[in-house]
C-alpha atoms as a PDB file:
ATOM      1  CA  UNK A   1      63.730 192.159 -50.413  1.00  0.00           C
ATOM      2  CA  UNK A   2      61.898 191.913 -47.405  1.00  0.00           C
ATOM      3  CA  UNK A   3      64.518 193.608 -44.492  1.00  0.00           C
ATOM      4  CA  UNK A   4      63.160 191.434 -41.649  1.00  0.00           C
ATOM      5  CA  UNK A   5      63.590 188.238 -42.698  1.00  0.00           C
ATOM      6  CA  UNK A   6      65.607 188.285 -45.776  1.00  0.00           C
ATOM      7  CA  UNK A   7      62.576 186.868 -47.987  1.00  0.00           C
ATOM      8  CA  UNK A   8      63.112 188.143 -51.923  1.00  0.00           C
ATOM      9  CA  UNK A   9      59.891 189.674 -52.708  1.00  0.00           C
ATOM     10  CA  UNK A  10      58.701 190.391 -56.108  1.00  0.00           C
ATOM     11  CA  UNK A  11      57.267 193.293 -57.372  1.00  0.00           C
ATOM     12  CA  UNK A  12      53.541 193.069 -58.941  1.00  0.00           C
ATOM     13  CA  UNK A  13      53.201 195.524 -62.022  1.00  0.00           C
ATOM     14  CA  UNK A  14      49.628 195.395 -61.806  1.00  0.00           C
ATOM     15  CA  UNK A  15      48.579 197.165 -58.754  1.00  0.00           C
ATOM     16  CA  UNK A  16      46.263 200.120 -59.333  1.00  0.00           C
ATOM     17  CA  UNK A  17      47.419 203.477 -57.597  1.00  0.00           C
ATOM     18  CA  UNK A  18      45.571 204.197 -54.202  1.00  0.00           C
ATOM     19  CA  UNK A  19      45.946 206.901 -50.916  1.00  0.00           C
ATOM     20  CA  UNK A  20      47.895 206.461 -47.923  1.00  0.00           C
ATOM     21  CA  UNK A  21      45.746 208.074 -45.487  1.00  0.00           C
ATOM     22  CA  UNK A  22      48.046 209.035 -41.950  1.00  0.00           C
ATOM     23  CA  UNK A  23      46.754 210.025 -38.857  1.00  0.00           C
ATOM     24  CA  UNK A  24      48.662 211.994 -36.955  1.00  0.00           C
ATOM     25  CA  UNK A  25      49.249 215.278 -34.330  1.00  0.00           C
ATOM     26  CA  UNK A  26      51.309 218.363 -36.241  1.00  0.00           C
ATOM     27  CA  UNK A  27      54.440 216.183 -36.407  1.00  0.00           C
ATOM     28  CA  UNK A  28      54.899 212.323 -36.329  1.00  0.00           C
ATOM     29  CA  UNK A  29      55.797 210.541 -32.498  1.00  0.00           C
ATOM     30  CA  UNK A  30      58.153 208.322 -33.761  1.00  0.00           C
ATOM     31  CA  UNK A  31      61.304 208.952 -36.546  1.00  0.00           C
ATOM     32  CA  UNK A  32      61.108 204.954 -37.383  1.00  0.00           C
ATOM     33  CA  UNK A  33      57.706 205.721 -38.465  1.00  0.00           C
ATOM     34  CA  UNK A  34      59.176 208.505 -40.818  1.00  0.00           C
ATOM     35  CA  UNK A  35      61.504 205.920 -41.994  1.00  0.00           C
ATOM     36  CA  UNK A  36      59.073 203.660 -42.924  1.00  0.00           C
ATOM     37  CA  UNK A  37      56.834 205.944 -44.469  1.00  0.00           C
ATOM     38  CA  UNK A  38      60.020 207.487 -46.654  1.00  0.00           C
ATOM     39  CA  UNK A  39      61.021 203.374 -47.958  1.00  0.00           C
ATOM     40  CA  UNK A  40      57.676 201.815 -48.423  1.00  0.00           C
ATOM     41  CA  UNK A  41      57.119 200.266 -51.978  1.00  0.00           C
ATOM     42  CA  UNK A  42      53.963 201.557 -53.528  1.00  0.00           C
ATOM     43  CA  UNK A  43      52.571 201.407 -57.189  1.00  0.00           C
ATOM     44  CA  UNK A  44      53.302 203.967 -59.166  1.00  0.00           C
ATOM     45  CA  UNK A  45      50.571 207.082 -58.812  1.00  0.00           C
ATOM     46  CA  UNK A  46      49.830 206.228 -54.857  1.00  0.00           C
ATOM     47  CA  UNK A  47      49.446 209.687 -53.001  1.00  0.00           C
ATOM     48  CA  UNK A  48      49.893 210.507 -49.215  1.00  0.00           C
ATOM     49  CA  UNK A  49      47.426 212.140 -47.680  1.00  0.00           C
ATOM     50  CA  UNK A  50      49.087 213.402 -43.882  1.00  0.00           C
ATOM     51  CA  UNK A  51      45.794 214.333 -41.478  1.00  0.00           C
ATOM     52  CA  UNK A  52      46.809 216.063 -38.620  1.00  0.00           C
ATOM     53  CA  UNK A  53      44.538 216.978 -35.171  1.00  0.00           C
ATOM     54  CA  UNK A  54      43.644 214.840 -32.495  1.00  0.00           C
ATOM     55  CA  UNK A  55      40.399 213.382 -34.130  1.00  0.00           C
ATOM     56  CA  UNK A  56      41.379 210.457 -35.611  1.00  0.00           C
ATOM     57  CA  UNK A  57      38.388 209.729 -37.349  1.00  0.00           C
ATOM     58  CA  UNK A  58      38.399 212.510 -39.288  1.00  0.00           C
ATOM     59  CA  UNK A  59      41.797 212.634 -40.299  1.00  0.00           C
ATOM     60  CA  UNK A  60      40.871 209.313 -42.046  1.00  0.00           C
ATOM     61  CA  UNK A  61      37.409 210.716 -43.578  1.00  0.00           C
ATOM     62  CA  UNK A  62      39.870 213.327 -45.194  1.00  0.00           C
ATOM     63  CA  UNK A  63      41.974 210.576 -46.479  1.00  0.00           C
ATOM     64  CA  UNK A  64      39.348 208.775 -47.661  1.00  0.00           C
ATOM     65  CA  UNK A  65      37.592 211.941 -49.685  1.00  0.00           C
ATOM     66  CA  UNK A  66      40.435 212.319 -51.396  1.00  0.00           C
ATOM     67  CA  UNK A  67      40.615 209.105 -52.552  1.00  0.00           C
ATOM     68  CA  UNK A  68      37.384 209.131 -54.057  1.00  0.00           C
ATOM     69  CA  UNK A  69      37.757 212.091 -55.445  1.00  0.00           C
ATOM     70  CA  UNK A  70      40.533 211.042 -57.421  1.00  0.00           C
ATOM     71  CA  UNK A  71      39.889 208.851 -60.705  1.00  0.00           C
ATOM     72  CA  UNK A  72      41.886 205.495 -61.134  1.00  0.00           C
ATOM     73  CA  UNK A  73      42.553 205.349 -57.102  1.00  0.00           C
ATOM     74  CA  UNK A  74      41.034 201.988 -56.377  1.00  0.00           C
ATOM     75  CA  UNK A  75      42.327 201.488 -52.236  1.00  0.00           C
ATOM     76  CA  UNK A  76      43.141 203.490 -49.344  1.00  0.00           C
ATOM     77  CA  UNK A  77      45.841 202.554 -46.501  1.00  0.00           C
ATOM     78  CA  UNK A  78      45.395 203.357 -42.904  1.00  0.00           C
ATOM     79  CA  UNK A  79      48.167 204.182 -41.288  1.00  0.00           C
ATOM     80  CA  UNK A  80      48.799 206.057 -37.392  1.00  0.00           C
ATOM     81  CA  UNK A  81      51.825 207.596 -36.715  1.00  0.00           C
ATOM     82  CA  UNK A  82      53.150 205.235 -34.131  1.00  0.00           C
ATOM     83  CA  UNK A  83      53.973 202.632 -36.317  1.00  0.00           C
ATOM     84  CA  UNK A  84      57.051 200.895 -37.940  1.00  0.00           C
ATOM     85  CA  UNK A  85      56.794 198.242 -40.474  1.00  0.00           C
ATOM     86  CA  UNK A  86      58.882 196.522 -43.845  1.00  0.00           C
ATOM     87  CA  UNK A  87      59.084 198.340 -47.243  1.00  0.00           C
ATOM     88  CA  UNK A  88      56.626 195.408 -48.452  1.00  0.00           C
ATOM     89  CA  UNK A  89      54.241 196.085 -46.199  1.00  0.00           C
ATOM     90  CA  UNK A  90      51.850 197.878 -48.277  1.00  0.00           C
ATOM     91  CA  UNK A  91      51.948 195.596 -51.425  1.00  0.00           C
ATOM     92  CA  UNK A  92      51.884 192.006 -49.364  1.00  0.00           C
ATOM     93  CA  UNK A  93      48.688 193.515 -48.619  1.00  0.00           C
ATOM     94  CA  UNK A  94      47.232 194.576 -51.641  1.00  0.00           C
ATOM     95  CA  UNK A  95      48.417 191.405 -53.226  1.00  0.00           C
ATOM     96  CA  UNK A  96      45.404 189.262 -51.568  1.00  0.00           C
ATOM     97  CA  UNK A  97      43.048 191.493 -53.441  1.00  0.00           C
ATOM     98  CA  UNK A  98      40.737 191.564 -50.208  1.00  0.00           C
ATOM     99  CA  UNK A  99      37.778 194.208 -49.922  1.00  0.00           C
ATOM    100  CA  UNK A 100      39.761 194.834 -46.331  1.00  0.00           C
ATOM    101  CA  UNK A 101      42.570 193.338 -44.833  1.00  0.00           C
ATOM    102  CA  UNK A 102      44.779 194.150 -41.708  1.00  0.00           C
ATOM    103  CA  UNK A 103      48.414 192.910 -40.637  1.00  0.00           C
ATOM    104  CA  UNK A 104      49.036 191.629 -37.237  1.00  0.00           C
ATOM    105  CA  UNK A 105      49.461 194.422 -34.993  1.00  0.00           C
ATOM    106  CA  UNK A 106      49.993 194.009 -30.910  1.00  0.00           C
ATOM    107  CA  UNK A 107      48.509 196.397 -28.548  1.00  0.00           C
ATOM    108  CA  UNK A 108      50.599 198.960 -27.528  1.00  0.00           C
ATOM    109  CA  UNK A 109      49.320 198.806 -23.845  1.00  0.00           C
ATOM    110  CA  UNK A 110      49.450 195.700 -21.825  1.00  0.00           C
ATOM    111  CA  UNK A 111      48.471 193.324 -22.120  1.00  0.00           C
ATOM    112  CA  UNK A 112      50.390 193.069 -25.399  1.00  0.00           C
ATOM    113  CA  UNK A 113      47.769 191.139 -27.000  1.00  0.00           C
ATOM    114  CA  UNK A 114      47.329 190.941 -30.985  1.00  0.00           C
ATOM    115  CA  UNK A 115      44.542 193.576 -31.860  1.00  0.00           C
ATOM    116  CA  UNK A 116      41.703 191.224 -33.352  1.00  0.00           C
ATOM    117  CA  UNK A 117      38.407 190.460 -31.949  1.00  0.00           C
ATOM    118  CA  UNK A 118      35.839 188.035 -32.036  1.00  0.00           C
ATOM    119  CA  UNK A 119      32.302 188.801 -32.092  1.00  0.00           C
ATOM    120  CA  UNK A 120      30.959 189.867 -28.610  1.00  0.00           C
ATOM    121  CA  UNK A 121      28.840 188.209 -26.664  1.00  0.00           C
ATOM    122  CA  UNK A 122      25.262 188.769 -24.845  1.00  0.00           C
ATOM    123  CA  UNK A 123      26.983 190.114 -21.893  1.00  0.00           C
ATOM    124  CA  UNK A 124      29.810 191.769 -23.472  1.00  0.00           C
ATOM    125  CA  UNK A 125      29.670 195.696 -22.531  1.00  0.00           C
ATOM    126  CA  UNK A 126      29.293 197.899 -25.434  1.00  0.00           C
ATOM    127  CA  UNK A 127      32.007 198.832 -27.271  1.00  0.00           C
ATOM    128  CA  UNK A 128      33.803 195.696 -25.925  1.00  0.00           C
ATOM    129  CA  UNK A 129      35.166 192.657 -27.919  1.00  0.00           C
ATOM    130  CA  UNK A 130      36.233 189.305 -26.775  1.00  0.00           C
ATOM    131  CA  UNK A 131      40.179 189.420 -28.173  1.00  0.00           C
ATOM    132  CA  UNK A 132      42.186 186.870 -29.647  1.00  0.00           C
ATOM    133  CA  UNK A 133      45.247 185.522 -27.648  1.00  0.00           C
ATOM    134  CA  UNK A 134      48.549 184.655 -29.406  1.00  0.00           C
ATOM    135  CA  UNK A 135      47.889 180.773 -28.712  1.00  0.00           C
ATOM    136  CA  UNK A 136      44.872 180.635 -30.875  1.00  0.00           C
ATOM    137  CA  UNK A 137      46.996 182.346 -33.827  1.00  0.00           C
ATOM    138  CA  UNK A 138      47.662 179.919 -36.556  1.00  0.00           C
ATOM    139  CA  UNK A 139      51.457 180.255 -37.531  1.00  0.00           C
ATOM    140  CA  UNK A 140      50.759 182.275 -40.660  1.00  0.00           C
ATOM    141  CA  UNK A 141      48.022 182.601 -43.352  1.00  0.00           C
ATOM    142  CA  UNK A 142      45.171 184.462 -43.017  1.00  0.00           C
ATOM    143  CA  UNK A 143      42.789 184.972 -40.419  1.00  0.00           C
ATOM    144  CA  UNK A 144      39.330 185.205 -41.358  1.00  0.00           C
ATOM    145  CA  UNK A 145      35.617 185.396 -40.482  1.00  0.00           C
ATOM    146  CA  UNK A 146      35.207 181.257 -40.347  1.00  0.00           C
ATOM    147  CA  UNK A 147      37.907 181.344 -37.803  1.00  0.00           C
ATOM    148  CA  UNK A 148      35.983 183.654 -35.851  1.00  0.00           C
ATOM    149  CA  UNK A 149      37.169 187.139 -36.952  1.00  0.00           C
ATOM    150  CA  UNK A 150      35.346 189.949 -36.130  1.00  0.00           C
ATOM    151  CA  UNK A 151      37.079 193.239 -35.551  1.00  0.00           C
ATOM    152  CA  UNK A 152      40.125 194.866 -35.606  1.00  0.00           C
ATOM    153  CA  UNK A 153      42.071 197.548 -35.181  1.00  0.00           C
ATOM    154  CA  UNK A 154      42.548 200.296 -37.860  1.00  0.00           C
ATOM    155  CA  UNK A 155      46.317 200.299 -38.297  1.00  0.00           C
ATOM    156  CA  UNK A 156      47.987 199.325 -41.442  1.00  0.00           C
ATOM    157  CA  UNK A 157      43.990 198.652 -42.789  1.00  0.00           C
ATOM    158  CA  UNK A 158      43.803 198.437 -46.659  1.00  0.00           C
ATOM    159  CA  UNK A 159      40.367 199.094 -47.748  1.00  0.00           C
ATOM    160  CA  UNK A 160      39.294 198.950 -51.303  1.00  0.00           C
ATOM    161  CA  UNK A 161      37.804 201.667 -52.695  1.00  0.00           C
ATOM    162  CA  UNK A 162      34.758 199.297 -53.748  1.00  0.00           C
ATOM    163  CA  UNK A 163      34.045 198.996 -50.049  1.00  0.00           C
ATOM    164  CA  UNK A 164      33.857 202.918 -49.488  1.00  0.00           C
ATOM    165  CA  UNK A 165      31.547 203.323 -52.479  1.00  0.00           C
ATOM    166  CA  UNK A 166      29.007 201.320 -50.812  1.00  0.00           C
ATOM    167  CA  UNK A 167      29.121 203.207 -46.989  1.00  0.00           C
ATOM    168  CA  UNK A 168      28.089 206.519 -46.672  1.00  0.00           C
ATOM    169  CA  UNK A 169      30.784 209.522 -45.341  1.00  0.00           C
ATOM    170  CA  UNK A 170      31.428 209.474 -42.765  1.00  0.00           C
ATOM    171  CA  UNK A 171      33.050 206.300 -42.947  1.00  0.00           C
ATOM    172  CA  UNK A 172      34.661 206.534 -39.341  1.00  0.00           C
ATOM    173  CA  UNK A 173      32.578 207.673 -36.662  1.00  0.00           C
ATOM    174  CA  UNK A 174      33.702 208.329 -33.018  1.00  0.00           C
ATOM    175  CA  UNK A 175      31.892 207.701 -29.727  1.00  0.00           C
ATOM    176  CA  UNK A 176      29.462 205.301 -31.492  1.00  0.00           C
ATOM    177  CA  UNK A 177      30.255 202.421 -29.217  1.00  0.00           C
ATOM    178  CA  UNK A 178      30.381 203.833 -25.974  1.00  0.00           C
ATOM    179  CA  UNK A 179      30.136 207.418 -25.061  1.00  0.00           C
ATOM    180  CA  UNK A 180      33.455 207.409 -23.496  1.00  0.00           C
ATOM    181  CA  UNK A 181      35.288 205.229 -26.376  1.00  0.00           C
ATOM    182  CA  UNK A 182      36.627 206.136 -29.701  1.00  0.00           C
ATOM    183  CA  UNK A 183      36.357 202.643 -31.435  1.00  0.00           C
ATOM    184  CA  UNK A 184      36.317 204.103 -35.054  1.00  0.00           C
ATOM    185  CA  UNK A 185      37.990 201.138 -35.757  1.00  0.00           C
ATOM    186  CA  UNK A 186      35.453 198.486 -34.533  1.00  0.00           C
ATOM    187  CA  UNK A 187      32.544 200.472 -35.538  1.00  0.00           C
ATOM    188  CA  UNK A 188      34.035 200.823 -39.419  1.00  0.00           C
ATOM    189  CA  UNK A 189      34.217 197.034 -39.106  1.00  0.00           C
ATOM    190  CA  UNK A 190      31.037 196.193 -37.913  1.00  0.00           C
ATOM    191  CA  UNK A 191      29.594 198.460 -41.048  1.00  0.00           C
ATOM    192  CA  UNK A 192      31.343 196.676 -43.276  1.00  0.00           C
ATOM    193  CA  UNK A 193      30.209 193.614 -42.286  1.00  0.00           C
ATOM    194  CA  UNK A 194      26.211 194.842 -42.206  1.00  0.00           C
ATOM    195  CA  UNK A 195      26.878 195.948 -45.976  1.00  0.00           C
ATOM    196  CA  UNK A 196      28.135 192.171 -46.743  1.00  0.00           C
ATOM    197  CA  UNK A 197      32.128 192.500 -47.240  1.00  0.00           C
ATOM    198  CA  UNK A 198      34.483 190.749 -44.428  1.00  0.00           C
ATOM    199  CA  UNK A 199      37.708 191.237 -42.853  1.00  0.00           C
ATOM    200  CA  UNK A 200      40.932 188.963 -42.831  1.00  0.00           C
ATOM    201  CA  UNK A 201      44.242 189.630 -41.029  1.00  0.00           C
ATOM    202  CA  UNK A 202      47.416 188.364 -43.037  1.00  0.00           C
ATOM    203  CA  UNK A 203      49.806 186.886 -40.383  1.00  0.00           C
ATOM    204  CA  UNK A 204      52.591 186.860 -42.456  1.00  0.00           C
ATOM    205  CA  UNK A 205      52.938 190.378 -42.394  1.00  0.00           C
ATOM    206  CA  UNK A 206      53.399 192.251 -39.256  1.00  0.00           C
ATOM    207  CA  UNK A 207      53.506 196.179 -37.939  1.00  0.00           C
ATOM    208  CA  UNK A 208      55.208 197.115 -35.166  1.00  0.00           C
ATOM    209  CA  UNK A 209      53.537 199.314 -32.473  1.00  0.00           C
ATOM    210  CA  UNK A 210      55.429 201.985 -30.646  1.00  0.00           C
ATOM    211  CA  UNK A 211      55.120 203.069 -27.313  1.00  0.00           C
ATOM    212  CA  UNK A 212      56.421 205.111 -24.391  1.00  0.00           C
ATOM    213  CA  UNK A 213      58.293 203.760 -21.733  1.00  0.00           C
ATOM    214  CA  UNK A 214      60.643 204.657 -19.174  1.00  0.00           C
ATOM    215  CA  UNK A 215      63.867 202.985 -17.637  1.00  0.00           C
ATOM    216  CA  UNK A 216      63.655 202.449 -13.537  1.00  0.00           C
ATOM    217  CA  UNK A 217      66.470 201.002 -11.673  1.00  0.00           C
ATOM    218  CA  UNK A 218      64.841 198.736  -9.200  1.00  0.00           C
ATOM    219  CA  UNK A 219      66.002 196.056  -6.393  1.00  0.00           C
ATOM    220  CA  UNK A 220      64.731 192.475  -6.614  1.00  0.00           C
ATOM    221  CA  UNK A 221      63.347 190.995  -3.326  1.00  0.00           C
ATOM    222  CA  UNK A 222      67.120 189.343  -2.914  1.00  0.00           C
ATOM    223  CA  UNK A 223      68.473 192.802  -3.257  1.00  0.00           C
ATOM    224  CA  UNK A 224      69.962 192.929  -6.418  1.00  0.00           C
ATOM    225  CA  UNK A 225      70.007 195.992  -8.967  1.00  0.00           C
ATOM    226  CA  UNK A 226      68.205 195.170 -12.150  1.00  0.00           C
ATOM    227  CA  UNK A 227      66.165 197.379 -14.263  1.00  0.00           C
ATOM    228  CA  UNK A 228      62.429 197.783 -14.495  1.00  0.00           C
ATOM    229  CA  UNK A 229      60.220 198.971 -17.579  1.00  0.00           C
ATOM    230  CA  UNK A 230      57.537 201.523 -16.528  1.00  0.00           C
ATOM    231  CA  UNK A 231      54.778 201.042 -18.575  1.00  0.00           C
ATOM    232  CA  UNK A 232      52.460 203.816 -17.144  1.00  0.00           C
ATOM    233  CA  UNK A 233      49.454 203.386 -14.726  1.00  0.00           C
ATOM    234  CA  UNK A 234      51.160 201.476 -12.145  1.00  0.00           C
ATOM    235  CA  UNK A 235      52.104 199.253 -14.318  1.00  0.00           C
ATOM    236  CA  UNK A 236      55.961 198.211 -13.710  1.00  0.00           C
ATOM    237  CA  UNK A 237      57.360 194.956 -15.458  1.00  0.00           C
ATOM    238  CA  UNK A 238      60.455 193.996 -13.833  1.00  0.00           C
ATOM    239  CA  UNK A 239      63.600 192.351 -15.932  1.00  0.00           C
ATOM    240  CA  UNK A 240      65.196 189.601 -14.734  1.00  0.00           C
ATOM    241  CA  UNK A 241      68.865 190.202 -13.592  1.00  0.00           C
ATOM    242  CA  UNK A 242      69.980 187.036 -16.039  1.00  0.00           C
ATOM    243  CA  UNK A 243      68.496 188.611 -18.586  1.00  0.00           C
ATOM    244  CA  UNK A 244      69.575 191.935 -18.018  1.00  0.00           C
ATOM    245  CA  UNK A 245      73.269 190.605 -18.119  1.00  0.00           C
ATOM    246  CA  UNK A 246      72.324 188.700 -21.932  1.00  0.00           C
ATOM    247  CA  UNK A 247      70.725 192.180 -22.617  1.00  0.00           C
ATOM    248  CA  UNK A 248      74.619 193.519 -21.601  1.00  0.00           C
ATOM    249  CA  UNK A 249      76.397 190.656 -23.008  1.00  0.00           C
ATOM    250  CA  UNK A 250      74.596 191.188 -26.740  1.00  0.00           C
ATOM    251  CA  UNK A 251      75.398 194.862 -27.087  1.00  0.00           C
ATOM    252  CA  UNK A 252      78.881 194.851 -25.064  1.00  0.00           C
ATOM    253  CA  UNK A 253      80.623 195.044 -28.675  1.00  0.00           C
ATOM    254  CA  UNK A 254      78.703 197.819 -30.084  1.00  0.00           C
ATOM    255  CA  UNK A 255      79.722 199.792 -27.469  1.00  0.00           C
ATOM    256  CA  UNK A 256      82.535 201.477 -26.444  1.00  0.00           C
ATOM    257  CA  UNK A 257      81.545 201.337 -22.706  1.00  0.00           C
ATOM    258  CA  UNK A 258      83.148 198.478 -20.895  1.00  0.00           C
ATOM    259  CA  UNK A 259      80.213 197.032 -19.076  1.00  0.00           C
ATOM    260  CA  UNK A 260      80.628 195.294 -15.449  1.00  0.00           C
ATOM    261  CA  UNK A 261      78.491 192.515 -16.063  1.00  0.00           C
ATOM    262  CA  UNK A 262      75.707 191.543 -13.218  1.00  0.00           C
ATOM    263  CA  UNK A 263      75.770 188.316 -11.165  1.00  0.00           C
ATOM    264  CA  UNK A 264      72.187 187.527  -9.569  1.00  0.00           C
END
């Protein structure tokens, strides 16, 4: 059963076993990400391969060499530690039978655009991408390179092991595309293009992206309390005092607090 939308999904017995390769610091940000981790559906045989240190890269090399070091693994899944998605995630995936294929991620800094690119042009700075906005999303399916796909990011990436045996280790490189940028992602996927395999995003299947914030109490220009989301580097997105008071109104029964509701 899919948990987010109540979709009954059914198990394929064929899927060969493959490596879930994490990225991660000595313990995991997030405890949904645990979660997830603990109830994904996998075929039977599929190992977990935790890298930990702050080069992200090569926690996925390591993921990667054991992978194909391992007879009868056929795909590995890249995964960060900031991330929360369905039990299915993993085998909606691997049921396209892609050489790589992402799920629809949004960037976890604003703005909170989807994180797929389209191939850059003349004037775009290295290590740079034109991006893909949500209004040129179809409404599902897959997203491929005829309708312009040409990058992504890394997370929740299933690559199949046939893909791997063609690129040389290591497979993700940092500060390739920009002295000053990681980009192992974008770089991976423009050497997987060169060696003649493409990318597709399935927009049926989503991952959600965590990220710090903090809670500010702020005053609108009328002078009314409300509360404002700091997002980090001046960046301050300010809720609207109606929709603070839905915000109360929805969670007033979970609670035992007795909320004063807000009046603009």
């Amino acid at each position: 059963m899919d948990e987010r939308n109540g979709v009954h999904y059914e198990m394929r017995p064929d899927h060969p076993p493959g490596v879930i390769c994490i990225a991660s610091g000595e313990l995991a940000r997030y405890p949904h990400f645990t979660h997830s981790m603990l109830n994904v559906l996998r075929p039977k045989g599929t190992q977990i391969h935790m890298g930990i240190g702050l080069n992200v890269a090569a926690n996925f090399n390591s993921g990667v060499r054991q992978m194909m070091a391992t007879p009868g693994m056929e795909w590995v899944w890249i995964m960060g530690d900031d991330h929360e998605f369905d039990p299915t995630t993993l085998l909606r995936l691997l049921d396209h039978e892609l050489d790589i294929v992402v799920p629809l991620v949004v960037r976890r800094q604003p703005p909170f655009i989807p994180v797929l690119f389209k191939q850059p042009k003349n004037d775009t700075p290295l290590g740079q991408f034109p991006p893909f906005y949500w209004h040129e999303l179809p409404t599902g399916g897959l997203l491929g390179p005829s309708d312009g796909l040409y990058t992504c990011g890394s997370a929740g990436m299933l690559i199949r092991r046939s893909v791997l045996d063609v690129l040389a280790d290591p497979w993700f490189e940092m500060g390739k595309m920009g002295k000053d940028l990681t980009n192992e992602d974008t770089h991976f996927c423009m050497k997987v293009q060169e060696a003649g395999f493409s990318i597709y995003a399935d927009l049926d299947t989503t991952l959600d992206h965590w990220t710090p914030i903090s809670l500010r109490p702020v005053q609108t220009d009328s002078g009314v309390w409300t509360v404002a989301l700091n997002l980090g580097g001046n960046i301050q997105v300010q809720l609207p005092p109606s929709l603070l008071t839905e915000l109360v109104r929805t969670v007033k029964e979970e609670t035992k607090e007795n909320f004063g509701l807000i009046t603009s």
